[in-house]
N, C-alpha and C. Protein backbone atom coordinates (compact mmCIF):
# COMPACT_ATOMS: atom_id res chain seq x y z
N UNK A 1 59.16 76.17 111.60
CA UNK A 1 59.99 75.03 111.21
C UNK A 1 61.30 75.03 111.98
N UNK A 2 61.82 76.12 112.08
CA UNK A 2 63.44 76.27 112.61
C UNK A 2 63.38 76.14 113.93
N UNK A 3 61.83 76.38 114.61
CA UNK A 3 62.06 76.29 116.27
C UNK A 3 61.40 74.22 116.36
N UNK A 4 60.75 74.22 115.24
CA UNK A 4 60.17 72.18 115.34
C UNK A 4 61.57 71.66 115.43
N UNK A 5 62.45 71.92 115.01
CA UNK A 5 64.02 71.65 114.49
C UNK A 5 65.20 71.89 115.33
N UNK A 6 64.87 73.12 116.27
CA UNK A 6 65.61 73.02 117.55
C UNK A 6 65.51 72.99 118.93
N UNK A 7 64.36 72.12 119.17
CA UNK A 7 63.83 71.78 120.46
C UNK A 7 62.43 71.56 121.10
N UNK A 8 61.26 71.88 119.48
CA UNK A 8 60.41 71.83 120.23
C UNK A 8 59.58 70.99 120.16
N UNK A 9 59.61 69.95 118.59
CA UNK A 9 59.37 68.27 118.65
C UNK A 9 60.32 67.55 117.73
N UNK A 10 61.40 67.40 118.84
CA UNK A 10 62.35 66.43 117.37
C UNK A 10 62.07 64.93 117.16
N UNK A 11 61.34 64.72 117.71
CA UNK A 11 60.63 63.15 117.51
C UNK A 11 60.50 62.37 116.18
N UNK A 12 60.50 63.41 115.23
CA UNK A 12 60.90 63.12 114.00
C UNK A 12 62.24 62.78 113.43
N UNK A 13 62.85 63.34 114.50
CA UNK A 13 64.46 63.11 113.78
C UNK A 13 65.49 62.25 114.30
N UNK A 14 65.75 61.28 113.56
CA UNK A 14 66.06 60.34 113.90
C UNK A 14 68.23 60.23 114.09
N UNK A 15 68.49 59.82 114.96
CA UNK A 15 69.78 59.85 115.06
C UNK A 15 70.66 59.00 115.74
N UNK A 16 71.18 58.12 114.97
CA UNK A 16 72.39 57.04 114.76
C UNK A 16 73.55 57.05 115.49
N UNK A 17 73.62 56.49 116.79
CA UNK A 17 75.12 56.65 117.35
C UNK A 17 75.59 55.66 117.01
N UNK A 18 77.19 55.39 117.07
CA UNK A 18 77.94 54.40 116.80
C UNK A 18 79.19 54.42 117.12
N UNK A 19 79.33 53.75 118.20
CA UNK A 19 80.65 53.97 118.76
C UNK A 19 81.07 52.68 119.39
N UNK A 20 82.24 51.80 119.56
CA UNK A 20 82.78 50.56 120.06
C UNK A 20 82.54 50.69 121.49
N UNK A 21 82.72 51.82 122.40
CA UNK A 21 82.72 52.28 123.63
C UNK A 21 81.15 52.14 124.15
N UNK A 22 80.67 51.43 124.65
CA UNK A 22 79.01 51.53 124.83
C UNK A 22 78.81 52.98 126.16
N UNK A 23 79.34 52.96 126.66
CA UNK A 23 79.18 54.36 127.95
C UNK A 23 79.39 55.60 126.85
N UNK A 24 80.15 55.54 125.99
CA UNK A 24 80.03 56.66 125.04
C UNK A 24 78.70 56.42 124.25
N UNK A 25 78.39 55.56 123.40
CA UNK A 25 77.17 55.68 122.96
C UNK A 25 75.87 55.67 124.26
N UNK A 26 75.90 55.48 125.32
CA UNK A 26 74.49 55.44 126.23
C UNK A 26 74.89 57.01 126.85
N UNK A 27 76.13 57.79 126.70
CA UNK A 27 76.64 59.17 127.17
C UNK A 27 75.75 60.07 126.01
N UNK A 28 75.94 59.83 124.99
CA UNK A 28 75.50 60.96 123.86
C UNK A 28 74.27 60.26 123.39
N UNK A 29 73.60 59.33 123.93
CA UNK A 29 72.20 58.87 123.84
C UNK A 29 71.27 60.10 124.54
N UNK A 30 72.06 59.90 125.66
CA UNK A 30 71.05 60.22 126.72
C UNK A 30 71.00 61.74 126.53
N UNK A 31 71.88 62.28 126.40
CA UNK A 31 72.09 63.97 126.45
C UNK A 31 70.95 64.08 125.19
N UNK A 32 70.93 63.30 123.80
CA UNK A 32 70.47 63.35 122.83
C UNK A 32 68.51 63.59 122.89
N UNK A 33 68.78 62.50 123.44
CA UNK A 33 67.24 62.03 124.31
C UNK A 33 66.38 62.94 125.14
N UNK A 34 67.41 63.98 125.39
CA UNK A 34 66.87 65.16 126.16
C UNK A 34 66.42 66.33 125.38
N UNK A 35 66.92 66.07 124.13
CA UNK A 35 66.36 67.07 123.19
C UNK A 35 65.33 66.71 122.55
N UNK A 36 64.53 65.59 122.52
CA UNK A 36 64.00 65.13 122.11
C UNK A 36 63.92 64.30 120.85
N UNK A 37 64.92 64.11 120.41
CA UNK A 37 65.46 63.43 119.44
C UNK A 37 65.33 61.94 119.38
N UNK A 38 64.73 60.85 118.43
CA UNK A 38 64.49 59.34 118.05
C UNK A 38 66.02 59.32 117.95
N UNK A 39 66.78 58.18 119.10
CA UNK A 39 67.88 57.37 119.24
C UNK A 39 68.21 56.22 119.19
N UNK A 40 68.62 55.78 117.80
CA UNK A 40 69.42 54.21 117.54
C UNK A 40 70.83 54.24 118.59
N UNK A 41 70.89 53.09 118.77
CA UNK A 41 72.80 53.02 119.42
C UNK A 41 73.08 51.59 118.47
N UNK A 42 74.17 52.09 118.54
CA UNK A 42 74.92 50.95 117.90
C UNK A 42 76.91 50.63 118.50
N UNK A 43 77.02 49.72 118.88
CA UNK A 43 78.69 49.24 119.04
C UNK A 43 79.17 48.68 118.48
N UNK A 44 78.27 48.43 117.09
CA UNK A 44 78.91 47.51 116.08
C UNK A 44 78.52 48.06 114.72
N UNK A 45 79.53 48.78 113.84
CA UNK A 45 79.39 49.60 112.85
C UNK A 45 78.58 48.52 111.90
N UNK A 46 79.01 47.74 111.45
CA UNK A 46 77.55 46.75 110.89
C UNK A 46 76.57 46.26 110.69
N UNK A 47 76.43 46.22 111.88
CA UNK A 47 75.07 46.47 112.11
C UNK A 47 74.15 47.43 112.23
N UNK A 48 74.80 48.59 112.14
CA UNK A 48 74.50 50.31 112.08
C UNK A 48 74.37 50.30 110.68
N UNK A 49 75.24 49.92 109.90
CA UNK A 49 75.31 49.95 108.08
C UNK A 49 74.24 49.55 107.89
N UNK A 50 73.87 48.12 108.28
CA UNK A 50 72.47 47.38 107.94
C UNK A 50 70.88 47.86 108.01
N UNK A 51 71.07 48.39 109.25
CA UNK A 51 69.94 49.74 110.14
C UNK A 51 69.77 50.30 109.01
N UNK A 52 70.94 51.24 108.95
CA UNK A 52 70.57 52.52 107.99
C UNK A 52 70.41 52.24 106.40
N UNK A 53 70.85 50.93 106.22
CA UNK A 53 70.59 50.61 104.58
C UNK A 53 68.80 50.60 104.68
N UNK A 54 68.40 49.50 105.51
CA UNK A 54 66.75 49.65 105.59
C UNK A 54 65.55 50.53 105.93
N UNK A 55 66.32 51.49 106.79
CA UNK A 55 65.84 52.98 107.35
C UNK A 55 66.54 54.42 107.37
N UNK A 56 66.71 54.89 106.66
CA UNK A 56 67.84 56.19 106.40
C UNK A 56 67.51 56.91 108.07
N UNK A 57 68.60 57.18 108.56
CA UNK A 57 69.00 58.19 109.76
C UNK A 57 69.14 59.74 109.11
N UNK A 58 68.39 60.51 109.80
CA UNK A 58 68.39 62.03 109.52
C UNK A 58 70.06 62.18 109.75
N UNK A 59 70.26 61.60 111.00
CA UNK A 59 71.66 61.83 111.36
C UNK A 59 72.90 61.30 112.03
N UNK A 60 73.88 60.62 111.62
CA UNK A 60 74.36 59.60 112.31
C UNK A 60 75.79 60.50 112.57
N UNK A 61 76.27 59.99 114.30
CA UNK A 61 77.42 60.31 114.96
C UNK A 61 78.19 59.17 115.19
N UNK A 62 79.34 59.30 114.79
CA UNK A 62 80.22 58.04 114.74
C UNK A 62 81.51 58.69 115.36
N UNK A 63 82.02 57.40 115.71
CA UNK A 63 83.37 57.36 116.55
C UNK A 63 84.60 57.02 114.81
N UNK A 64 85.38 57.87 115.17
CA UNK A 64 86.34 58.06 113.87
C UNK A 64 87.39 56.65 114.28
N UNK A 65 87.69 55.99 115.44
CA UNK A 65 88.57 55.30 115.85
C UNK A 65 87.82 53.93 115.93
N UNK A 66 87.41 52.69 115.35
CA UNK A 66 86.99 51.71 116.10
C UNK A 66 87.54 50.14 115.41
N UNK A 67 88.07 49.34 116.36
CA UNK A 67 88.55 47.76 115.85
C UNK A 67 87.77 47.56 114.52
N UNK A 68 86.93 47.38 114.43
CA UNK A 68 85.86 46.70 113.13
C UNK A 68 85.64 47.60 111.99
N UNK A 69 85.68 48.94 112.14
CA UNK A 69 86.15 49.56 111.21
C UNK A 69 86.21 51.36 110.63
N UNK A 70 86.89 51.50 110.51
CA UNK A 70 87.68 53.23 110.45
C UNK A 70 86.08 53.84 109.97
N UNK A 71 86.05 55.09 110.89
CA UNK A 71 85.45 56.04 110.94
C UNK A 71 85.06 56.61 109.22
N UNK A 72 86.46 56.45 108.56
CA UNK A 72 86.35 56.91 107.13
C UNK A 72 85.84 56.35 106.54
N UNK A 73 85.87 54.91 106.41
CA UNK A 73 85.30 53.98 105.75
C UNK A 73 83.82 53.76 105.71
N UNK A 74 83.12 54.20 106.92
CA UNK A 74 81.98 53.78 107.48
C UNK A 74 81.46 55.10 107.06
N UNK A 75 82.17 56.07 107.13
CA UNK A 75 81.65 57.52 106.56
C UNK A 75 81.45 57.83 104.94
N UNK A 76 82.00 56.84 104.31
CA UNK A 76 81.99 57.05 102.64
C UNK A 76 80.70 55.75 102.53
N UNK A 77 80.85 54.62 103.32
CA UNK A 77 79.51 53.92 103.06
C UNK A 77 78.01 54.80 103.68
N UNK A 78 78.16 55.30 104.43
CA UNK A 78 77.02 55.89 104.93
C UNK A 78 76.53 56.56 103.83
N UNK A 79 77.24 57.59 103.35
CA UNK A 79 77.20 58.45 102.22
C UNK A 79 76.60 58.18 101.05
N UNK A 80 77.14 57.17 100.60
CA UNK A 80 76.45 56.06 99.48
C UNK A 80 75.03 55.63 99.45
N UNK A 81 75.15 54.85 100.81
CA UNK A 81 73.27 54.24 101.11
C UNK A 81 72.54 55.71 101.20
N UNK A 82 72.54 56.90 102.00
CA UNK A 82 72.12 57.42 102.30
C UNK A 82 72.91 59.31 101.97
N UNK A 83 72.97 60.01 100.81
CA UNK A 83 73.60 61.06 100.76
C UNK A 83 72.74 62.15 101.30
N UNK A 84 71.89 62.09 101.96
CA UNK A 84 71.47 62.95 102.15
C UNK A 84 71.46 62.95 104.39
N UNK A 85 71.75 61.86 104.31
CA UNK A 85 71.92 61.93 105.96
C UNK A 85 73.36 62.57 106.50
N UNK A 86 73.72 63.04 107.65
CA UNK A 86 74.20 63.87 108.00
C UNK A 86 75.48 63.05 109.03
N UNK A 87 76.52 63.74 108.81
CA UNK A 87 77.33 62.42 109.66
C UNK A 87 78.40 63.45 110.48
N UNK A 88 78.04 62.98 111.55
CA UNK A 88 79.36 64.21 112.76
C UNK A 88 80.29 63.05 112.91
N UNK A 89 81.62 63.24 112.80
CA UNK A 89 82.44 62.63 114.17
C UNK A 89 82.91 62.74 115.15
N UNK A 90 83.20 61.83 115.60
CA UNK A 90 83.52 62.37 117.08
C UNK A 90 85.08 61.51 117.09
N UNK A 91 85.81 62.60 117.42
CA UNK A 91 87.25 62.36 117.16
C UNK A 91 87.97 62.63 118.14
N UNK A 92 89.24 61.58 118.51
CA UNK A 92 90.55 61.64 120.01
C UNK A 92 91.25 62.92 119.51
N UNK A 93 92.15 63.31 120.22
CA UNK A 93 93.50 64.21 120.12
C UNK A 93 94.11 63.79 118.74
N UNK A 94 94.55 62.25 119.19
CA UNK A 94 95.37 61.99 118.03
C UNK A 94 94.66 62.18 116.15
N UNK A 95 93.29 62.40 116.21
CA UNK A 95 92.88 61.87 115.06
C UNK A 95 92.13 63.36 114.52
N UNK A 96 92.85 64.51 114.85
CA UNK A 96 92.39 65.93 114.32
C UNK A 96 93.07 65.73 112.32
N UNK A 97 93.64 65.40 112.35
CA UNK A 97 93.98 65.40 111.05
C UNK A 97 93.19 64.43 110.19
N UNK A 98 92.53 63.63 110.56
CA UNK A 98 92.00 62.51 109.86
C UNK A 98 90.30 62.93 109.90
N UNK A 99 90.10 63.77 111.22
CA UNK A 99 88.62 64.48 111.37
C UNK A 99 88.48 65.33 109.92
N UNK A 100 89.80 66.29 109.62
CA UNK A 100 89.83 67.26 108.93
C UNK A 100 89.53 66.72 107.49
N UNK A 101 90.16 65.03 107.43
CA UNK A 101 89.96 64.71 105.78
C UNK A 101 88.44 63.81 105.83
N UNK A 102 87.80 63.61 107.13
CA UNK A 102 86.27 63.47 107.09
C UNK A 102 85.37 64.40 106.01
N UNK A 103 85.77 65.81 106.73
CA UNK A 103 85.40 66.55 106.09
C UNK A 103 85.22 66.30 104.78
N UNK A 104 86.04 66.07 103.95
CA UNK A 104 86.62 66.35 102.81
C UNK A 104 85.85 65.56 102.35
N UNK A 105 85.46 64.25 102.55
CA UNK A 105 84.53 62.73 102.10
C UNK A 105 83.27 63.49 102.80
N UNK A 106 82.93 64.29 103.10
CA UNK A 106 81.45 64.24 103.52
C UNK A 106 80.89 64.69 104.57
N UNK A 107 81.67 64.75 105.88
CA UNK A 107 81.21 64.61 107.15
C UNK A 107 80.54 65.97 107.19
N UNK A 108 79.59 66.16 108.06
CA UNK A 108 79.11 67.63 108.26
C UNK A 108 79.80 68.44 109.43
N UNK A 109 80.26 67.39 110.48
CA UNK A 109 80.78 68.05 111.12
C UNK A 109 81.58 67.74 112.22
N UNK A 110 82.62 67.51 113.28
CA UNK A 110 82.70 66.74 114.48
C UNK A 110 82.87 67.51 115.71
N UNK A 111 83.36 66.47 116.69
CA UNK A 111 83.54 67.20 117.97
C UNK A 111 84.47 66.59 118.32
N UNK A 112 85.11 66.92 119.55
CA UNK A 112 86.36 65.80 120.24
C UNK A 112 85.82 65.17 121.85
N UNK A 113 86.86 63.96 121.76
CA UNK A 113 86.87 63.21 123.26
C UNK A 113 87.56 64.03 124.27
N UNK A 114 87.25 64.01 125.50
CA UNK A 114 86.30 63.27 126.02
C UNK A 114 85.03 64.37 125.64
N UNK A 115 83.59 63.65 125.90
CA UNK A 115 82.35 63.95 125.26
C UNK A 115 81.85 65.33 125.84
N UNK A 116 81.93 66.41 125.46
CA UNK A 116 81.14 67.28 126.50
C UNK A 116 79.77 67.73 126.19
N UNK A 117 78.90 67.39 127.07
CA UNK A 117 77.16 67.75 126.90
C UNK A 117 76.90 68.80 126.25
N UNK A 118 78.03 70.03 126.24
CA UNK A 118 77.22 71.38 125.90
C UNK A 118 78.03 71.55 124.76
N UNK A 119 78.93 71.21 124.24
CA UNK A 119 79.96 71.13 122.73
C UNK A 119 78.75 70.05 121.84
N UNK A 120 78.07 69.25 122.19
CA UNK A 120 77.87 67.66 121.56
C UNK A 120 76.53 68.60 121.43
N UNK A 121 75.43 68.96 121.77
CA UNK A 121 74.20 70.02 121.84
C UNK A 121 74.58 71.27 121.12
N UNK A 122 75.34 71.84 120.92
CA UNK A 122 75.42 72.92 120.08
C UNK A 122 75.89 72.58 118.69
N UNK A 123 76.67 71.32 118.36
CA UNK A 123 77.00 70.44 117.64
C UNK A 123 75.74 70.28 116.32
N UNK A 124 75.24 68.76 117.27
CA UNK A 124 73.91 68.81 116.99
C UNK A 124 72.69 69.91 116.63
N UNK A 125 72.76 70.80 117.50
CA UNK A 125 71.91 71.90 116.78
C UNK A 125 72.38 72.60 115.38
N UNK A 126 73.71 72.90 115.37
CA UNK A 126 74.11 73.31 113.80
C UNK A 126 73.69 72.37 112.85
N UNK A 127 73.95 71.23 113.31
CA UNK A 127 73.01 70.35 111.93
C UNK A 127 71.86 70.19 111.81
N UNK A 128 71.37 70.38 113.29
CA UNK A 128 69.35 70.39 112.74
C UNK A 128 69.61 71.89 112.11
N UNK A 129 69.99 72.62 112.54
CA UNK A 129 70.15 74.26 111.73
C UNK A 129 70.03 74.25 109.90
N UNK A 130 71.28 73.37 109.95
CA UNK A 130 71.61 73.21 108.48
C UNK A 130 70.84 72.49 107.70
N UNK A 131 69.87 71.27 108.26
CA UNK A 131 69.02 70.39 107.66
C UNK A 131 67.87 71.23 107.30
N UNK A 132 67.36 72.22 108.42
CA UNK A 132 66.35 73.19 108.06
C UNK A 132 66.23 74.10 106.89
N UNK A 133 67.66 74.20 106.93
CA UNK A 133 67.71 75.40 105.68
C UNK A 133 67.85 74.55 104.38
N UNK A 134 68.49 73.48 104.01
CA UNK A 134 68.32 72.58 103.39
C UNK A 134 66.92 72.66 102.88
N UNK A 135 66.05 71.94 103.88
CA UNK A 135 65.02 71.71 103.53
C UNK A 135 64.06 72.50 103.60
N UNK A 136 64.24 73.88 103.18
CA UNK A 136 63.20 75.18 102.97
C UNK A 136 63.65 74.95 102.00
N UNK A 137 64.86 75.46 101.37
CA UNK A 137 65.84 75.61 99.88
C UNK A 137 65.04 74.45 99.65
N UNK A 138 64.73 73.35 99.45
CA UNK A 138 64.30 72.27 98.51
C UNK A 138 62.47 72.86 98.45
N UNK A 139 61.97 73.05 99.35
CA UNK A 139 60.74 73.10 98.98
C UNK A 139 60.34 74.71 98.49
N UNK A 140 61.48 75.70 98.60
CA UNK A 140 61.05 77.26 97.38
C UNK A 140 61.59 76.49 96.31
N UNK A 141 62.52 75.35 96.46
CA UNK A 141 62.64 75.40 94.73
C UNK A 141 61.53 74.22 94.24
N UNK A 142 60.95 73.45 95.11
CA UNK A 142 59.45 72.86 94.14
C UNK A 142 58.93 74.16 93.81
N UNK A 143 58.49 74.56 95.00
CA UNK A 143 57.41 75.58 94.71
C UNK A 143 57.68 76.76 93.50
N UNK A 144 58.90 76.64 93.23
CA UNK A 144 59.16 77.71 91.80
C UNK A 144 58.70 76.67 90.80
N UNK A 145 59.06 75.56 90.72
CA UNK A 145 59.11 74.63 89.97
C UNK A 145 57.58 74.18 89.20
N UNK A 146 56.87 73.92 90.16
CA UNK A 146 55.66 74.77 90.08
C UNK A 146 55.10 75.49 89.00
N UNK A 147 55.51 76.65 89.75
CA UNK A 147 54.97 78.18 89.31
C UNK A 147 55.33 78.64 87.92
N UNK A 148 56.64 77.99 87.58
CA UNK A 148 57.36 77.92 86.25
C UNK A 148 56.25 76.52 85.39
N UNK A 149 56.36 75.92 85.66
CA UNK A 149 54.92 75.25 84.75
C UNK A 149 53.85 75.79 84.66
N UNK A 150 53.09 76.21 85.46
CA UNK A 150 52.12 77.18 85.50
C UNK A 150 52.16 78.14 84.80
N UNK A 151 53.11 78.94 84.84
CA UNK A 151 53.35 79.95 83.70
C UNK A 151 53.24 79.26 82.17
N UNK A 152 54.41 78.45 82.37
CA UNK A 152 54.69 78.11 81.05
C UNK A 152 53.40 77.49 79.98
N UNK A 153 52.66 76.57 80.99
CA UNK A 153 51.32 76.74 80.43
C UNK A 153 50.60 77.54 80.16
N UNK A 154 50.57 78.40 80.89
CA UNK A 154 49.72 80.10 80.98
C UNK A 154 49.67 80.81 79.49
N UNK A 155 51.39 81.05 79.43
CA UNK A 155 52.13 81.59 78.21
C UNK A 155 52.69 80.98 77.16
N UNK A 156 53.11 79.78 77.53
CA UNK A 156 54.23 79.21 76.26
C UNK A 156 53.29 78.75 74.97
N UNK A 157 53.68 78.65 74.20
CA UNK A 157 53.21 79.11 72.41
C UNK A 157 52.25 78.36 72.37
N UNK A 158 52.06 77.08 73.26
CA UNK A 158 51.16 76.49 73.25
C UNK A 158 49.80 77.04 73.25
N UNK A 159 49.65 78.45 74.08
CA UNK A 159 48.80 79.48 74.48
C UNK A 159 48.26 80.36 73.08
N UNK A 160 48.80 80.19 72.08
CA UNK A 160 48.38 80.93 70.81
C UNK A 160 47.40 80.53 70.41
N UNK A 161 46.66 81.29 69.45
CA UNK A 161 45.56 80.38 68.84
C UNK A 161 45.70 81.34 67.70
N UNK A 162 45.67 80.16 66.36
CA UNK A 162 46.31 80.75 65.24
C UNK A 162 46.78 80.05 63.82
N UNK A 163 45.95 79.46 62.84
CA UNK A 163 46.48 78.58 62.18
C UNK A 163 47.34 79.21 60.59
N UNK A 164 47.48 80.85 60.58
CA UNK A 164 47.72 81.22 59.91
C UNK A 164 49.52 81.14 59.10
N UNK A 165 49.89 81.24 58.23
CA UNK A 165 50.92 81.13 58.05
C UNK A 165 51.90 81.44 58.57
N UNK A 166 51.65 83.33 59.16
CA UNK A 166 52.20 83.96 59.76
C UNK A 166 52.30 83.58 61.01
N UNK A 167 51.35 83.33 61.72
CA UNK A 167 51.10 83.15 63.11
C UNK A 167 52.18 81.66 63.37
N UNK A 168 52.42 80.92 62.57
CA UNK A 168 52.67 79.62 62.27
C UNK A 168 54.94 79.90 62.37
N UNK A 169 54.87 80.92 61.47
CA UNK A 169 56.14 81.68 61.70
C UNK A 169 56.45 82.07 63.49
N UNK A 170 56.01 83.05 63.40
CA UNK A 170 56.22 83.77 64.38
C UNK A 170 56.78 82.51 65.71
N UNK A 171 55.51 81.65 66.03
CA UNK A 171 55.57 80.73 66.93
C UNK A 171 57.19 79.90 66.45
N UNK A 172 57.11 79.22 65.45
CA UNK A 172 58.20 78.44 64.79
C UNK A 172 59.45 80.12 65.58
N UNK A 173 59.72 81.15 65.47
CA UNK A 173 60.82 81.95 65.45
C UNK A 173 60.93 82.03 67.08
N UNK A 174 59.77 81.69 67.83
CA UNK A 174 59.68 81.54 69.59
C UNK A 174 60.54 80.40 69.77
N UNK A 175 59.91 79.31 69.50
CA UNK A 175 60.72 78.22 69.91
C UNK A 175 62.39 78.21 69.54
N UNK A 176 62.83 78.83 68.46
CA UNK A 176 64.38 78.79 68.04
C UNK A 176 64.94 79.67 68.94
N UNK A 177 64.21 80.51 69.37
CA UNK A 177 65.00 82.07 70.01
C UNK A 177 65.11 81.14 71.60
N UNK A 178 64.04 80.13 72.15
CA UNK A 178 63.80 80.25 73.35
C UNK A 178 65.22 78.72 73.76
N UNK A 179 65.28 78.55 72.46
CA UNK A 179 66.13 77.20 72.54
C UNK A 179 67.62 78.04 72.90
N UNK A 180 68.19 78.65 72.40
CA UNK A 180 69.37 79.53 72.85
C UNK A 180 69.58 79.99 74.42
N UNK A 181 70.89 79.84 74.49
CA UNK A 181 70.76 80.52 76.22
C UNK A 181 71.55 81.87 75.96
N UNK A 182 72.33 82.22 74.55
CA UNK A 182 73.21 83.61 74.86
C UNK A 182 72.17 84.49 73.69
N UNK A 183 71.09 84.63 73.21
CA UNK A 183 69.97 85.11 71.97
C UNK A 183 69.58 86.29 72.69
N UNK A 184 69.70 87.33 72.42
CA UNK A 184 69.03 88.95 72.99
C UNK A 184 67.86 89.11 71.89
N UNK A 185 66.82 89.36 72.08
CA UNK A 185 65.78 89.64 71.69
C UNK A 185 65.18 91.17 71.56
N UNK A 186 65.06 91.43 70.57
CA UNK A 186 64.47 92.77 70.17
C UNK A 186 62.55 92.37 69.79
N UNK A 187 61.80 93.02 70.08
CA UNK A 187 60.40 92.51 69.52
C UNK A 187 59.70 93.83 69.42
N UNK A 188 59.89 94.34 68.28
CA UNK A 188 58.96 95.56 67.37
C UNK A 188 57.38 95.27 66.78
N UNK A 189 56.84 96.44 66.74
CA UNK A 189 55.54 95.75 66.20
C UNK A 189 54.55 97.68 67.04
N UNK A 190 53.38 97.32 66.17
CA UNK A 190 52.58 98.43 66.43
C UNK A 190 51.98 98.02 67.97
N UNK A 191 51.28 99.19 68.71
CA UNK A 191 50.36 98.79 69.71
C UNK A 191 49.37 97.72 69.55
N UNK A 192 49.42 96.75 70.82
CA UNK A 192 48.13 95.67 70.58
C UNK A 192 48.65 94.33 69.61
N UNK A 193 49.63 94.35 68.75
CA UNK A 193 50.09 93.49 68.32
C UNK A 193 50.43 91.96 68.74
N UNK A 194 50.60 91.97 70.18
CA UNK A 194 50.87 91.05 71.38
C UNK A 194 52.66 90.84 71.63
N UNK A 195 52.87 91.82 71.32
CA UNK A 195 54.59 92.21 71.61
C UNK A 195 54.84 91.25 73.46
N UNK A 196 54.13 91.46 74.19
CA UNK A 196 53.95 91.33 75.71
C UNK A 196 54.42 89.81 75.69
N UNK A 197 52.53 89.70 74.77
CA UNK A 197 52.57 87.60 75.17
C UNK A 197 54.01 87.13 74.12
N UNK A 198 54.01 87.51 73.18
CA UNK A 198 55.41 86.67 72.55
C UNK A 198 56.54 87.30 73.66
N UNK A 199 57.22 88.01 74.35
CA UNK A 199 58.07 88.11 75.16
C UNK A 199 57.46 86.80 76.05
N UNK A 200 56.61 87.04 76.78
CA UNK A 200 56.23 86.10 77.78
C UNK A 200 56.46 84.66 76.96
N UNK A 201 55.89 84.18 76.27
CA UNK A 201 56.19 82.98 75.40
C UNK A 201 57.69 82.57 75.43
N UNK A 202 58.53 83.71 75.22
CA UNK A 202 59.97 83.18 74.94
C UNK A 202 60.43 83.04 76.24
N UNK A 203 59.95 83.77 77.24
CA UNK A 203 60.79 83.82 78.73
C UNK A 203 60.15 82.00 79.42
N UNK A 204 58.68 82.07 79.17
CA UNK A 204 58.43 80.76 79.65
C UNK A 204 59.29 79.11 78.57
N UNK A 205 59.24 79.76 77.60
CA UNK A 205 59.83 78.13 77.20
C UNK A 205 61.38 78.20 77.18
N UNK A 206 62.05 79.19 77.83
CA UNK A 206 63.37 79.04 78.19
C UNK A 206 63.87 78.54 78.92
């Protein structure tokens, strides 16, 4: 996954330039393009908004400075349509302080003018980096997610079979114990009793 992610089919990943300057957006197209990376351009942040409202961008690079409208602005709407897409800027001399409160709204990450090929590529790779790990972390936690139903079916009280009074207790004293999050549990009883499955019972419906 981590090497599909840094160079060896990014064809999947799609990425949003947007900048007023068109030689800057056809500059970080092209370098982009070499990594193999799916490239929108855009010189008109609105029409970039519109794009990405109908098609989410894995990752959009924007110019923090433009007539039609501030880098910040366009960075808190991006955010909105799309929180899970990834937004670099690309920021002048003058606008290090305003890069810094990008951050702060969202941005994952920027770079500065003028554009350099091998800053803008190592850039970019920290965020396919970061999207990767992202998206392992999301799929161990289905896959626990899962495995925790599975259990819980396996074990949880549902798993008893038992219409006795007692048995009827016991289960009724699972569910109260398993409803608590600060409850320490002691469970006594002779060998064979099923001391095991009622632990297991309380750990799964917790």
């Amino acid at each position: 996954d981590m090497e599909h992610l840094l160079g060896k089919d990014n064809s999947a990943i799609s990425v949003t330039i947007i900048d007023d300057d068109v030689n800057i957006v056809r500059y970080i197209g092209a370098v982009l393009k070499k990594m193999g990376l799916h490239i929108n351009e855009y010189t008109d942040p609105a029409k970039a908004l519109k794009a990405i409202t109908e098609k989410a961008s894995d990752i959009v690079i924007c110019d923090l400075t433009m007539p039609e409208m501030s880098g910040l602005d366009l960075l808190k709407k991006i955010k909105q349509i799309s929180p899970a897409t990834d937004v670099v800027i690309v920021t002048g001399d003058a606008d290090k302080n305003t890069a810094i409160q990008a951050l702060k709204f969202g941005a994952f990450d920027f770079f500065e003018k003028p554009v350099d090929s091998a800053q803008l590529k190592e850039t970019i790779k920290r965020t396919l980096r970061y999207r990767a790990v992202v998206h392992e972390r999301d799929r161990l936690a289905e896959q626990l997610s899962v495995l925790s139903e599975q259990e819980a079916k396996k074990w949880g009280v549902g798993s008893f079979v038992g219409k006795s009074k007692q048995i009827r207790e016991v289960i009724d004293a699972v569910r109260k114990v398993a409803a608590s999050n600060s409850v320490s549990v002691l469970i006594t009883g002779e060998s064979g009793t099923g001391k095991e499955l009622f632990a297991r019972a309380i750990h799964a419906a917790s």
